[in-house]
PDB file of N, CA and C in Angstrom:
ATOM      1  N   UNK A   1      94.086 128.420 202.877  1.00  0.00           N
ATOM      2  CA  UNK A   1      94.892 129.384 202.123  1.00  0.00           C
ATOM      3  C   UNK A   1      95.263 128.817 200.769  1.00  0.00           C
ATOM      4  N   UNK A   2      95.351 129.692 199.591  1.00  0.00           N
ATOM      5  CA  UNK A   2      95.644 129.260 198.324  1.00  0.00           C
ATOM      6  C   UNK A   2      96.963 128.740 198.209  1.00  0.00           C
ATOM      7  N   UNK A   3      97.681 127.685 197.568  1.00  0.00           N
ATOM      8  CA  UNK A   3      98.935 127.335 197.878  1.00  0.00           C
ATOM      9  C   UNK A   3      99.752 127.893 196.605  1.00  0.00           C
ATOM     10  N   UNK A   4      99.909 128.824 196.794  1.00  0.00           N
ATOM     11  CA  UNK A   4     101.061 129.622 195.961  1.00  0.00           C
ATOM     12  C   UNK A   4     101.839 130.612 196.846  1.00  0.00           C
ATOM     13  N   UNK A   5     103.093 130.826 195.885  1.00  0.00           N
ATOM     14  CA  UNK A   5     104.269 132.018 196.527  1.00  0.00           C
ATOM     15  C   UNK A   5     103.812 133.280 195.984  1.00  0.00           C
ATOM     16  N   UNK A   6     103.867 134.282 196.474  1.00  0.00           N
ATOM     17  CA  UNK A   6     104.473 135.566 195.772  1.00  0.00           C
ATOM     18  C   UNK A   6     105.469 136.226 195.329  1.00  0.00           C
ATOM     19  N   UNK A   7     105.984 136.847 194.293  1.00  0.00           N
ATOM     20  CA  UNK A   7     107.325 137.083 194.259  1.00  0.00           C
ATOM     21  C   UNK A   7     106.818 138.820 194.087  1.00  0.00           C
ATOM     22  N   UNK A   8     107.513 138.725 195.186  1.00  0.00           N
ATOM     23  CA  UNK A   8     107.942 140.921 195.191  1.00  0.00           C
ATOM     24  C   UNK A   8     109.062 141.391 193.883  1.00  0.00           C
ATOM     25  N   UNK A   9     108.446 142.475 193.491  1.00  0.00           N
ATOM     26  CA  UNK A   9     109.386 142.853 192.580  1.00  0.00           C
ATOM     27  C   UNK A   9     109.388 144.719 192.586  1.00  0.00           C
ATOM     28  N   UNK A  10     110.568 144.994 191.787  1.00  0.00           N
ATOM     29  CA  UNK A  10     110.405 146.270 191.338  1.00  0.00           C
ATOM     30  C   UNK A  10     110.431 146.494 189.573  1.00  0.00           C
ATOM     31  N   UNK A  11     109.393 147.717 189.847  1.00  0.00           N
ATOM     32  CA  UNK A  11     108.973 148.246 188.382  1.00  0.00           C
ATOM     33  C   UNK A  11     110.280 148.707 187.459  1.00  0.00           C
ATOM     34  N   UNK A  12     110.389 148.730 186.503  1.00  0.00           N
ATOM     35  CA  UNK A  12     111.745 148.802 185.975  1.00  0.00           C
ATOM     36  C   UNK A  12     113.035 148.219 185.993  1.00  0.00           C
ATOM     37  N   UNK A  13     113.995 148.709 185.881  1.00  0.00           N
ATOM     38  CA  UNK A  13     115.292 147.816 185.904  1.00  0.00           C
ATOM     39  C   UNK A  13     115.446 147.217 183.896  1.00  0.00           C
ATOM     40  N   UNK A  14     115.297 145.500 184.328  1.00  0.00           N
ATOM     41  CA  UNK A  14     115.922 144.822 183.526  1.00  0.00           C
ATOM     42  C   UNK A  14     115.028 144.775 182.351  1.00  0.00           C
ATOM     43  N   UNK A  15     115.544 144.710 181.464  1.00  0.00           N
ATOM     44  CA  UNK A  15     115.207 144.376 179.734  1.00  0.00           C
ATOM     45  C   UNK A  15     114.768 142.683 179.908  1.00  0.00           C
ATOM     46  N   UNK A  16     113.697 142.619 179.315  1.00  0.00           N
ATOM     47  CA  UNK A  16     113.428 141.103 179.299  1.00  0.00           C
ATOM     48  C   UNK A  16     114.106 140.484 177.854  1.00  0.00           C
ATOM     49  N   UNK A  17     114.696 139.357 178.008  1.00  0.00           N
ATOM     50  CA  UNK A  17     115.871 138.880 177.239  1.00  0.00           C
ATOM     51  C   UNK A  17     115.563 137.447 177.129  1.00  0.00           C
ATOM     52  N   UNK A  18     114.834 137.062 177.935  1.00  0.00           N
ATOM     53  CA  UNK A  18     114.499 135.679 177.725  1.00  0.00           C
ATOM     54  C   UNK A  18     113.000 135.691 177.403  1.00  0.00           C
ATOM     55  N   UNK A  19     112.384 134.322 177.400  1.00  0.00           N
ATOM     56  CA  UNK A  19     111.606 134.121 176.855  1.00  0.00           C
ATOM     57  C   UNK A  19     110.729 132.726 177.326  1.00  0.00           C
ATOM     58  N   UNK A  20     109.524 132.913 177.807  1.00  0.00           N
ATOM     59  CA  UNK A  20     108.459 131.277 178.410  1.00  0.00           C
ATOM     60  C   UNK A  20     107.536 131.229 177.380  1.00  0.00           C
ATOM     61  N   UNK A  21     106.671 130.129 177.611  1.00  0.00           N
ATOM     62  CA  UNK A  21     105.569 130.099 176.867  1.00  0.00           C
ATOM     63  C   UNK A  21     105.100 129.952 178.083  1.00  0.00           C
ATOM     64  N   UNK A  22     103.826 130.781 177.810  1.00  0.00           N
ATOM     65  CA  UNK A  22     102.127 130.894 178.795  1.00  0.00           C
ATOM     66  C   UNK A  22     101.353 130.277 178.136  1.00  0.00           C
ATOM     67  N   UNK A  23     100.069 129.278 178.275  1.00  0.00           N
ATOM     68  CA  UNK A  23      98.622 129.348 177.589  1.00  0.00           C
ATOM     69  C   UNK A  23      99.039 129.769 176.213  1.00  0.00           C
ATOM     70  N   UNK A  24     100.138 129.335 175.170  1.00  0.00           N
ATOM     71  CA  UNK A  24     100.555 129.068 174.241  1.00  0.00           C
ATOM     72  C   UNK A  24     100.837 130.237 173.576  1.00  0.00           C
ATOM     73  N   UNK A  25     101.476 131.711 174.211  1.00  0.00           N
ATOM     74  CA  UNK A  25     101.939 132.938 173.749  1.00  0.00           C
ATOM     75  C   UNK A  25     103.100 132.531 174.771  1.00  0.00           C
ATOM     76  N   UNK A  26     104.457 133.292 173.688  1.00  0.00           N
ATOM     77  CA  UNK A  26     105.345 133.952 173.984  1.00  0.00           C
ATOM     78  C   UNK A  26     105.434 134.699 175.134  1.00  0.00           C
ATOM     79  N   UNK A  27     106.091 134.995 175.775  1.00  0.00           N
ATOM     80  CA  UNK A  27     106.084 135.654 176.917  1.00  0.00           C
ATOM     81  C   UNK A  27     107.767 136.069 177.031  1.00  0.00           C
ATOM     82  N   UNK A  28     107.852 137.520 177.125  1.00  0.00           N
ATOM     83  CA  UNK A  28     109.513 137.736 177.379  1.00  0.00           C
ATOM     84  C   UNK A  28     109.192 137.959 178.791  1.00  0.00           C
ATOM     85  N   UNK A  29     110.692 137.676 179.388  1.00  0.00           N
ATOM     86  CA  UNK A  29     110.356 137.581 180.645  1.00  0.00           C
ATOM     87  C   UNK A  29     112.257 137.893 181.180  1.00  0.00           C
ATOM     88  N   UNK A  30     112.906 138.603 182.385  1.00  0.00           N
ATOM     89  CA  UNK A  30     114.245 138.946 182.479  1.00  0.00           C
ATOM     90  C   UNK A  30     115.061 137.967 182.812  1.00  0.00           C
ATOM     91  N   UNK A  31     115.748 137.958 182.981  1.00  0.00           N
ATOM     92  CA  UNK A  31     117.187 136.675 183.387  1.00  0.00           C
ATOM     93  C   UNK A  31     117.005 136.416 184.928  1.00  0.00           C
ATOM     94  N   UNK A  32     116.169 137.393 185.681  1.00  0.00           N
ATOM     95  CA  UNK A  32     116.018 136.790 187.093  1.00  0.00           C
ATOM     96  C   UNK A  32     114.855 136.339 186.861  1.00  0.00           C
ATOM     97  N   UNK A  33     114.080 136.300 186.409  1.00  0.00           N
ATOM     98  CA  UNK A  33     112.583 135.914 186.526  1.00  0.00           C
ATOM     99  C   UNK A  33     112.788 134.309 185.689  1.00  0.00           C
ATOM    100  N   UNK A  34     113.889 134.408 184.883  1.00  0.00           N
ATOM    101  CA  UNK A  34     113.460 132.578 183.647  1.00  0.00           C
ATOM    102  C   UNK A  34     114.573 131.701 185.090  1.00  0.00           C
ATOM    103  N   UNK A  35     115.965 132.804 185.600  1.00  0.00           N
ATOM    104  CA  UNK A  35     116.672 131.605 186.491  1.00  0.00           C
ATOM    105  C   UNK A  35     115.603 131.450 188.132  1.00  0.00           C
ATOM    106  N   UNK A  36     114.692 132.208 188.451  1.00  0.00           N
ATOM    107  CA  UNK A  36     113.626 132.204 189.451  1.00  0.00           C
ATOM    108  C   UNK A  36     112.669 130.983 189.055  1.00  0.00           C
ATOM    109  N   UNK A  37     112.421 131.160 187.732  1.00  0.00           N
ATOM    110  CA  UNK A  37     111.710 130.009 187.327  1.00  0.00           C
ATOM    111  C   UNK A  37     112.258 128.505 186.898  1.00  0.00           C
ATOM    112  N   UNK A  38     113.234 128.668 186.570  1.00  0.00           N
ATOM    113  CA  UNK A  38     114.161 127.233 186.360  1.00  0.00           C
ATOM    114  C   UNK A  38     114.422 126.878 188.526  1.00  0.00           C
ATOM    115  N   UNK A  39     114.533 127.533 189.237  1.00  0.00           N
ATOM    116  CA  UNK A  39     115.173 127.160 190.367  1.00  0.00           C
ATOM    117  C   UNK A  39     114.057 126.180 191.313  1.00  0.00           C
ATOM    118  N   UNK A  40     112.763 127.302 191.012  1.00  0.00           N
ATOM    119  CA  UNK A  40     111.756 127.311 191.996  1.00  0.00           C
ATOM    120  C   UNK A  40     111.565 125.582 191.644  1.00  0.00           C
ATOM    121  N   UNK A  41     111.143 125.338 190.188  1.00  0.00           N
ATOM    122  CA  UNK A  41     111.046 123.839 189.686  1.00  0.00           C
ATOM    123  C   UNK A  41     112.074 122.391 189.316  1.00  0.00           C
ATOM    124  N   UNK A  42     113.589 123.011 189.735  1.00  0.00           N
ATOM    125  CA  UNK A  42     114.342 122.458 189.595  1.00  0.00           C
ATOM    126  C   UNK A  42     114.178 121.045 189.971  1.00  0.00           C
ATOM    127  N   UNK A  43     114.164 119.958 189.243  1.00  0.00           N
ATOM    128  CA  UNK A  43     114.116 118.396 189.507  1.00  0.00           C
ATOM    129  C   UNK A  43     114.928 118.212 190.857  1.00  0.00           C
ATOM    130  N   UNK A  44     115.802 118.393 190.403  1.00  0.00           N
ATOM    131  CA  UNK A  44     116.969 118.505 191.494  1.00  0.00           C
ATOM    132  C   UNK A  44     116.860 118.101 192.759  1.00  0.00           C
ATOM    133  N   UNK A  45     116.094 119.357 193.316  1.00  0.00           N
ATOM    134  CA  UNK A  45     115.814 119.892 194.382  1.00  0.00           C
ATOM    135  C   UNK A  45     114.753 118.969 195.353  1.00  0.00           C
ATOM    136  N   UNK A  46     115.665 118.300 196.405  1.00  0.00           N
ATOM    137  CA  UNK A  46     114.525 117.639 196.920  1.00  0.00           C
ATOM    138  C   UNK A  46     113.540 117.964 197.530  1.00  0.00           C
ATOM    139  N   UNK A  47     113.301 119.802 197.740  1.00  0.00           N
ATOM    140  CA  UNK A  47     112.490 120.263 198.146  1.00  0.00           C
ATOM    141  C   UNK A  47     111.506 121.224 197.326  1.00  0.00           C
ATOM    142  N   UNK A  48     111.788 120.586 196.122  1.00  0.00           N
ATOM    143  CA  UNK A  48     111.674 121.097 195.194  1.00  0.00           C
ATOM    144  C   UNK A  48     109.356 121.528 194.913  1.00  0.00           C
ATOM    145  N   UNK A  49     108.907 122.553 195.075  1.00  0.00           N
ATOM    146  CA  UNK A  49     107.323 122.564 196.182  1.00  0.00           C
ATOM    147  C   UNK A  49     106.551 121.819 193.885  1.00  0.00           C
ATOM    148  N   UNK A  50     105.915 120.758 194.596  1.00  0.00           N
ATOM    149  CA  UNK A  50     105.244 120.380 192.985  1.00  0.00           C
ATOM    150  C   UNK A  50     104.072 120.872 193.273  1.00  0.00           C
ATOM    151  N   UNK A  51     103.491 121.588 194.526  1.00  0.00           N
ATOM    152  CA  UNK A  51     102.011 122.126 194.400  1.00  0.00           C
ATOM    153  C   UNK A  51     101.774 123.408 194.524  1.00  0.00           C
ATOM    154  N   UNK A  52     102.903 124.016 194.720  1.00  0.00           N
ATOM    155  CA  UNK A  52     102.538 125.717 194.740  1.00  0.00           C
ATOM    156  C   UNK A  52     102.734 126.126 193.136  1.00  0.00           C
ATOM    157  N   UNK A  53     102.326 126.965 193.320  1.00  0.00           N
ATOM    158  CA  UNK A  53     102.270 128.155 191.922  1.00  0.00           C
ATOM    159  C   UNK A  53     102.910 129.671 192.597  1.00  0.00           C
ATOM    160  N   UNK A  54     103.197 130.337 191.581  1.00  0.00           N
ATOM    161  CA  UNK A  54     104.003 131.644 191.749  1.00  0.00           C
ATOM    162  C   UNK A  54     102.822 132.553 191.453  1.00  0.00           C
ATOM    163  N   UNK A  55     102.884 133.617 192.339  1.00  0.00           N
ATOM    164  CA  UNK A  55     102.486 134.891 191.545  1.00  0.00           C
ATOM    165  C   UNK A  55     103.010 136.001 191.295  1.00  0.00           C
ATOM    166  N   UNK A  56     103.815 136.340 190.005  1.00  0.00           N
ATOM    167  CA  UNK A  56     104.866 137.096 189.770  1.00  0.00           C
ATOM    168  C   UNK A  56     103.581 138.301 188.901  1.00  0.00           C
ATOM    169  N   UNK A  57     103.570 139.307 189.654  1.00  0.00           N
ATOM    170  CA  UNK A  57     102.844 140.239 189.403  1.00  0.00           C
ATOM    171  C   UNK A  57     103.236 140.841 188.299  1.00  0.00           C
ATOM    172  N   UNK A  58     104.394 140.853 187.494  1.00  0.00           N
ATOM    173  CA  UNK A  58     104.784 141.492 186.116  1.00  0.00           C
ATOM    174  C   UNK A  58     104.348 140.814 185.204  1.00  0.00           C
ATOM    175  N   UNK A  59     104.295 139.285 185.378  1.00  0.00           N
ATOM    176  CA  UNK A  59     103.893 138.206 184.407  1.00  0.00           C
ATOM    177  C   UNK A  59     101.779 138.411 184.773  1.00  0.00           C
ATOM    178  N   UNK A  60     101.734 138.465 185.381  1.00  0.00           N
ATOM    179  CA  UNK A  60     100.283 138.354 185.586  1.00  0.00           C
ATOM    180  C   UNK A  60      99.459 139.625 185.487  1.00  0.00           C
ATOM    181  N   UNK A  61      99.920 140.853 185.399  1.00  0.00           N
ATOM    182  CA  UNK A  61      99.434 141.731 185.316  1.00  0.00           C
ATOM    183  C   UNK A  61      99.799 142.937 183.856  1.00  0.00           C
ATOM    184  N   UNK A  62      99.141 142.633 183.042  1.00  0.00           N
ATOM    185  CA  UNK A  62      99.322 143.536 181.756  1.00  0.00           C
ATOM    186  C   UNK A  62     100.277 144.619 182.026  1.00  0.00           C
ATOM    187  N   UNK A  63     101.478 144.617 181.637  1.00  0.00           N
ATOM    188  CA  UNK A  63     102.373 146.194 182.247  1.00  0.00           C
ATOM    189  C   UNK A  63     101.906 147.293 180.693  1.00  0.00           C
ATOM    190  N   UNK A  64     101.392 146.464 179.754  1.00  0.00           N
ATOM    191  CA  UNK A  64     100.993 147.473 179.059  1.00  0.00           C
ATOM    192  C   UNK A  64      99.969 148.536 178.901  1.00  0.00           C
ATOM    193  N   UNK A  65      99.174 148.069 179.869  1.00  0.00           N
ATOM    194  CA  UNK A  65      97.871 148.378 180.401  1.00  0.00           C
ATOM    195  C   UNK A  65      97.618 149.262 181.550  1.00  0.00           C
ATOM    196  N   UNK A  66      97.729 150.569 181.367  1.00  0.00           N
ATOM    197  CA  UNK A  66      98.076 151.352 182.749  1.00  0.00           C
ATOM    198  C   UNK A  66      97.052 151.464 183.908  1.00  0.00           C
ATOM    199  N   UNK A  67      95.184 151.019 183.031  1.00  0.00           N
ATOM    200  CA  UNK A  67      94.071 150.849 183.826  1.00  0.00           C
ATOM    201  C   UNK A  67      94.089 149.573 184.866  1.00  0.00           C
ATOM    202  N   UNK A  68      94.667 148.904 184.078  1.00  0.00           N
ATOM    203  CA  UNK A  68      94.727 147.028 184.643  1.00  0.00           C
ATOM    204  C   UNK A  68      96.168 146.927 185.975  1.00  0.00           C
ATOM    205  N   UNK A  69      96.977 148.280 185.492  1.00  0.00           N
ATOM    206  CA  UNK A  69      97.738 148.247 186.371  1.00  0.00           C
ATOM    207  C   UNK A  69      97.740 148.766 187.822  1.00  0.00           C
ATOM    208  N   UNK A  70      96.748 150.325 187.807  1.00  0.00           N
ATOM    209  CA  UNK A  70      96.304 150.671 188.645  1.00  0.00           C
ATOM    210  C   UNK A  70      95.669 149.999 189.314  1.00  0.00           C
ATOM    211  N   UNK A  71      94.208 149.222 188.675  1.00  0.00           N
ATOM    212  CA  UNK A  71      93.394 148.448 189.521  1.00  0.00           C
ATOM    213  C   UNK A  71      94.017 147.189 190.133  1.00  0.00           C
ATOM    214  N   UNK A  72      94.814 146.626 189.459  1.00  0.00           N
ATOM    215  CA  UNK A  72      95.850 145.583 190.730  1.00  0.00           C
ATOM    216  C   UNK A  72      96.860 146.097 191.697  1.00  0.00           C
ATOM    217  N   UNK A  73      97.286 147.026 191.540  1.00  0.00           N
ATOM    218  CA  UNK A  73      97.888 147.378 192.661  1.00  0.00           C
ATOM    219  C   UNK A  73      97.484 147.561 193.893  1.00  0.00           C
ATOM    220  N   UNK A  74      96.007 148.014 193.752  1.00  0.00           N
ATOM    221  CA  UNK A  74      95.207 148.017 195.072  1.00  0.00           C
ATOM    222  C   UNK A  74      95.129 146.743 195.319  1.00  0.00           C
ATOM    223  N   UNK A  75      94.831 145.540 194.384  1.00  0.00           N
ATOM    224  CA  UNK A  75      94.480 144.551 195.559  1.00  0.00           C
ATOM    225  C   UNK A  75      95.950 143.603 195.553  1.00  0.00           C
ATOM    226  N   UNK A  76      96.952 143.694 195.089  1.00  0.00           N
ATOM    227  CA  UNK A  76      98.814 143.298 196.189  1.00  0.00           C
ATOM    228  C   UNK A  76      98.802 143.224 197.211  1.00  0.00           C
ATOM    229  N   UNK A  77      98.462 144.104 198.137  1.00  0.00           N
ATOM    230  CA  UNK A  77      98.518 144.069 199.373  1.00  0.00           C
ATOM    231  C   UNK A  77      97.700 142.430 199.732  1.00  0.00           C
ATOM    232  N   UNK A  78      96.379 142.449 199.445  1.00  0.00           N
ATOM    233  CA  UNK A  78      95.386 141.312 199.600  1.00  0.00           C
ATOM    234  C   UNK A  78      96.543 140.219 198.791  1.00  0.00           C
ATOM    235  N   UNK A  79      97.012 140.201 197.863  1.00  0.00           N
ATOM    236  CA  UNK A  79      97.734 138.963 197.313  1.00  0.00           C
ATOM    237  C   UNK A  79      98.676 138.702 198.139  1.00  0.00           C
ATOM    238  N   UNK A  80      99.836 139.635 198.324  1.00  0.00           N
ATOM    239  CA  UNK A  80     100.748 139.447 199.276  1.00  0.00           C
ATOM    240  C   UNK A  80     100.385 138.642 200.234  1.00  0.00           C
ATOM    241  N   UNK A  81      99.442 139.361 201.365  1.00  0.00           N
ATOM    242  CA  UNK A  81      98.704 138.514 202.733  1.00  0.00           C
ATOM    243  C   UNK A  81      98.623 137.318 202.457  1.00  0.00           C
ATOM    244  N   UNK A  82      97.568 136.859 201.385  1.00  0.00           N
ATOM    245  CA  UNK A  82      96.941 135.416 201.225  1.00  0.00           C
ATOM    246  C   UNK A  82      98.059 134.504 200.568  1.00  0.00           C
ATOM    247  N   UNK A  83      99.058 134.913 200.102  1.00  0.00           N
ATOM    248  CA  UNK A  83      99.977 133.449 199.820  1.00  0.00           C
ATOM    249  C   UNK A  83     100.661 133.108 200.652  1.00  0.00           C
ATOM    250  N   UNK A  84     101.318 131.497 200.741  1.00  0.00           N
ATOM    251  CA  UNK A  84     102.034 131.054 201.582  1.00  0.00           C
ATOM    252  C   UNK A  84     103.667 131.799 201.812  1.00  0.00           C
ATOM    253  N   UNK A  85     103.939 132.419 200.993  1.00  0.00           N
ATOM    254  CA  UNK A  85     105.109 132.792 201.093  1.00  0.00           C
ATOM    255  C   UNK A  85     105.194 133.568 200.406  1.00  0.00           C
ATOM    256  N   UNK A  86     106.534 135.239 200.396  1.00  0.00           N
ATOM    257  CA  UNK A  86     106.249 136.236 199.255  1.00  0.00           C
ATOM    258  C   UNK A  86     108.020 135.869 199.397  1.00  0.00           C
ATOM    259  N   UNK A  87     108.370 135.715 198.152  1.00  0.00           N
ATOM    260  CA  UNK A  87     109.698 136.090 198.054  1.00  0.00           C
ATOM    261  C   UNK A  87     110.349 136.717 197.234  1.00  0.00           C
ATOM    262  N   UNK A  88     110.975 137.447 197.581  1.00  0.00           N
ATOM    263  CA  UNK A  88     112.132 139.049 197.440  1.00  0.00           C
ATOM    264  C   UNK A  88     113.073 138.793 196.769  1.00  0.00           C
TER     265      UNK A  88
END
């Protein structure tokens, strides 16, 4: 199995207000998604996972793109299944 999480989300809601860098673009991104991402990697944390990866389907999937959006939604279900963990 691929060793990444999933993170479930819903469409709408929050204004993205913060801000990551990806593959060296900007990326706005909401206040649960940058403190989701500060937590998941937190030094801190002695359980802190250094080999999984996230798949946050808003960040990975063009929301500007309504073709790119349709055609991933069919395969979520398949993403969901295949990661180690989906979290809500």
């Amino acid at each position: 199995r691929p060793l990444y999480k999933a993170v479930s989300y819903t469409w709408g809601g929050q204004v993205p207000d913060r801000h990551i860098f990806m593959d060296g673009k900007r990326l706005n991104i909401t206040k649960n998604y940058a403190n989701l991402l500060y937590n998941f990697r937190n030094p801190r944390r002695t359980d802190a996972p250094k080999d999984y990866k996230l798949w946050i389907g808003s960040i990975y999937i063009n929301q500007a793109d309504n073709d790119e959006k349709a055609s991933q939604v069919l395969m979520m279900a398949d993403i969901y299944r295949r990661s180690r963990q989906v979290l809500i």
